[in-house]
Protein backbone atom coordinates (compact mmCIF):
# COMPACT_ATOMS: atom_id res chain seq x y z
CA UNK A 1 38.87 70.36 86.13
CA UNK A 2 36.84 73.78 85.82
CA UNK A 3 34.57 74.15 82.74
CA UNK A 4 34.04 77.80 81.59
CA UNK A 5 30.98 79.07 79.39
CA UNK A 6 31.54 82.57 77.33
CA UNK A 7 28.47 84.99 76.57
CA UNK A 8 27.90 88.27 76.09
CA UNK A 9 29.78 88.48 71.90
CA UNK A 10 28.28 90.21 69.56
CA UNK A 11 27.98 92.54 66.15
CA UNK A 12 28.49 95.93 67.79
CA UNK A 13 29.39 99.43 66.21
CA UNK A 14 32.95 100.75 66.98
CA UNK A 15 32.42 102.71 70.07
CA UNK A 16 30.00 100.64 71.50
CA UNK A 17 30.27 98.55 74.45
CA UNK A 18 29.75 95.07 75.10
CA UNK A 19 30.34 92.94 78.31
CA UNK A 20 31.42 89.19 78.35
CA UNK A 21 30.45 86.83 80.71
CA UNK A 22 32.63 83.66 81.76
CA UNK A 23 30.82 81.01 83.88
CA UNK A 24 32.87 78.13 85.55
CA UNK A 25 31.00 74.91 87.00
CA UNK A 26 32.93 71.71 88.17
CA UNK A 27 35.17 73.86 90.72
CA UNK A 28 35.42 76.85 92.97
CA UNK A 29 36.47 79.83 90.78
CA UNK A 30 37.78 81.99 93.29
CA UNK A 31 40.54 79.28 93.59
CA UNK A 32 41.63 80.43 90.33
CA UNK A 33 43.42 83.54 88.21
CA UNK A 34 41.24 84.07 84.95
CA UNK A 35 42.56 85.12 81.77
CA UNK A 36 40.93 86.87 78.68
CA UNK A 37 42.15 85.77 75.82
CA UNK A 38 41.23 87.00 72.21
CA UNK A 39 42.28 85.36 68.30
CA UNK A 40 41.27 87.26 65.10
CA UNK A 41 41.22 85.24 61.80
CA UNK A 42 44.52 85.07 60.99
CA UNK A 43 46.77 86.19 64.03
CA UNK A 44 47.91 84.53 66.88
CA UNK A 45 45.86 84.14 70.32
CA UNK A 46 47.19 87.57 72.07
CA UNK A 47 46.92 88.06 75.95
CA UNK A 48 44.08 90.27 77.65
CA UNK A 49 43.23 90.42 81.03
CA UNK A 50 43.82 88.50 83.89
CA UNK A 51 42.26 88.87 87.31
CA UNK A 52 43.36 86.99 90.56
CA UNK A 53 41.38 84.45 92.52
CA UNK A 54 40.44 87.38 95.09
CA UNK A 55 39.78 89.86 92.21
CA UNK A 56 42.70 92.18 94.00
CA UNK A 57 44.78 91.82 91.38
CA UNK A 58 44.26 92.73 87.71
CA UNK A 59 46.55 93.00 84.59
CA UNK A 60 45.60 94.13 81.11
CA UNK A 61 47.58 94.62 77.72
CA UNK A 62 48.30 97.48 76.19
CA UNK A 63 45.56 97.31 73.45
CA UNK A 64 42.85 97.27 76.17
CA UNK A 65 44.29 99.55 78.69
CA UNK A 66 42.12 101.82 79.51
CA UNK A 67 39.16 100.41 77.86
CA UNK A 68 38.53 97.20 79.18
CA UNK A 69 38.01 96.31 82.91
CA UNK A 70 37.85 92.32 83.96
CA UNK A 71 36.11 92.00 86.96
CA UNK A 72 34.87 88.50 89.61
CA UNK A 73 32.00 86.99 91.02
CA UNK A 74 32.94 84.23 92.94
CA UNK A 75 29.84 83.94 94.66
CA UNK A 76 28.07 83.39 91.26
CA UNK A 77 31.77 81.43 89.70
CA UNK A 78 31.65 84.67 86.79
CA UNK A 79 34.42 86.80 85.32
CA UNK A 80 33.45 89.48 83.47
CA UNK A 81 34.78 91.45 81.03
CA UNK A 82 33.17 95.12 80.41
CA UNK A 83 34.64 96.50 77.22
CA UNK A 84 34.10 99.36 76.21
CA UNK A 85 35.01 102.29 73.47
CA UNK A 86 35.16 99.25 71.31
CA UNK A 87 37.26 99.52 67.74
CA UNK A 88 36.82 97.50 64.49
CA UNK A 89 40.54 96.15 65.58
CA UNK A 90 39.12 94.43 68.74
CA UNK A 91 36.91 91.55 66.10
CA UNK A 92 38.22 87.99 67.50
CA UNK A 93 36.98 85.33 69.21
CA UNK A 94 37.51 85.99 72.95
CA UNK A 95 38.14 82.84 74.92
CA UNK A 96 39.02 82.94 79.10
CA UNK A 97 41.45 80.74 80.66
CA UNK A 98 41.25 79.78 84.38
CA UNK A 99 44.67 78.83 85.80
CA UNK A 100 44.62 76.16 88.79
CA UNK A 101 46.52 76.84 92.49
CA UNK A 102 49.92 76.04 91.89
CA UNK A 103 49.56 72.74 93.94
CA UNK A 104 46.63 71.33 92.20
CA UNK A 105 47.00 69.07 89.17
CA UNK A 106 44.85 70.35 86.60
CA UNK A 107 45.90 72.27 83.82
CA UNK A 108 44.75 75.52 82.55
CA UNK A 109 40.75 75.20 81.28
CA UNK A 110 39.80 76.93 78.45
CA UNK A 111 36.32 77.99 77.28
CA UNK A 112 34.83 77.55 73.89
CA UNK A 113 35.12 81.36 72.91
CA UNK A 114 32.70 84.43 72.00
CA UNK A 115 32.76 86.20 69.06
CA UNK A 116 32.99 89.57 68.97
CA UNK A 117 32.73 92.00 66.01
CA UNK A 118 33.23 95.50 65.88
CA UNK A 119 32.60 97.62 62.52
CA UNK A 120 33.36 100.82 61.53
């Protein structure tokens, strides 16, 4: 199964930018669609980004539309997400989420999370 590593959170100013890194090790990540996913204290784990094996293919949610672009390295096993414009309502821990081809066995990996925190 895929491990993934977050970096890049931080105590940032709203407007500010930040960019998260997501490194994988134990597989090949261009095998796999990676998600962005991000919990504040006190809500439910809400859907961010998710980019295709290839990179191709990218899908955001509203709240980030616009603002946030996930990107790939597969050559370095990286997903990156640039954020940017940030607002005090994007503070959560951001965690990404590799999903395996649909004929391998493994289940969805999940990486110990960033924190991000945006004030006002």
């Amino acid at each position: 199964q895929v491990q993934l590593v977050e970096s890049g959170g931080g105590l940032v100013q709203a407007g500010d930018s930040l960019r998260l890194s997501c490194a994988a090790s134990g597989r090949t990540l261009s095998m796999y669609a990676v998600n962005w996913f991000r919990q504040a204290p006190g809500k439910e784990r809400e859907f961010v980004a998710v980019i295709s094996g290839s990179g191709d293919s990218t899908y955001y949610s509203d709240s980030v539309k616009g603002r946030f672009t996930i990107s790939r390295d597969n050559a370095k096993n990286t997903v990156f997400l640039q954020m940017n414009s940030l607002k005090p309502e994007d503070t959560a821990v951001y965690c990404c989420a590799a999903d395996p081809p649909s004929d391998s066995p493994d289940d969805r990996s999940w990486g110990q999370g960033t924190q991000v925190t945006v004030s006002s």
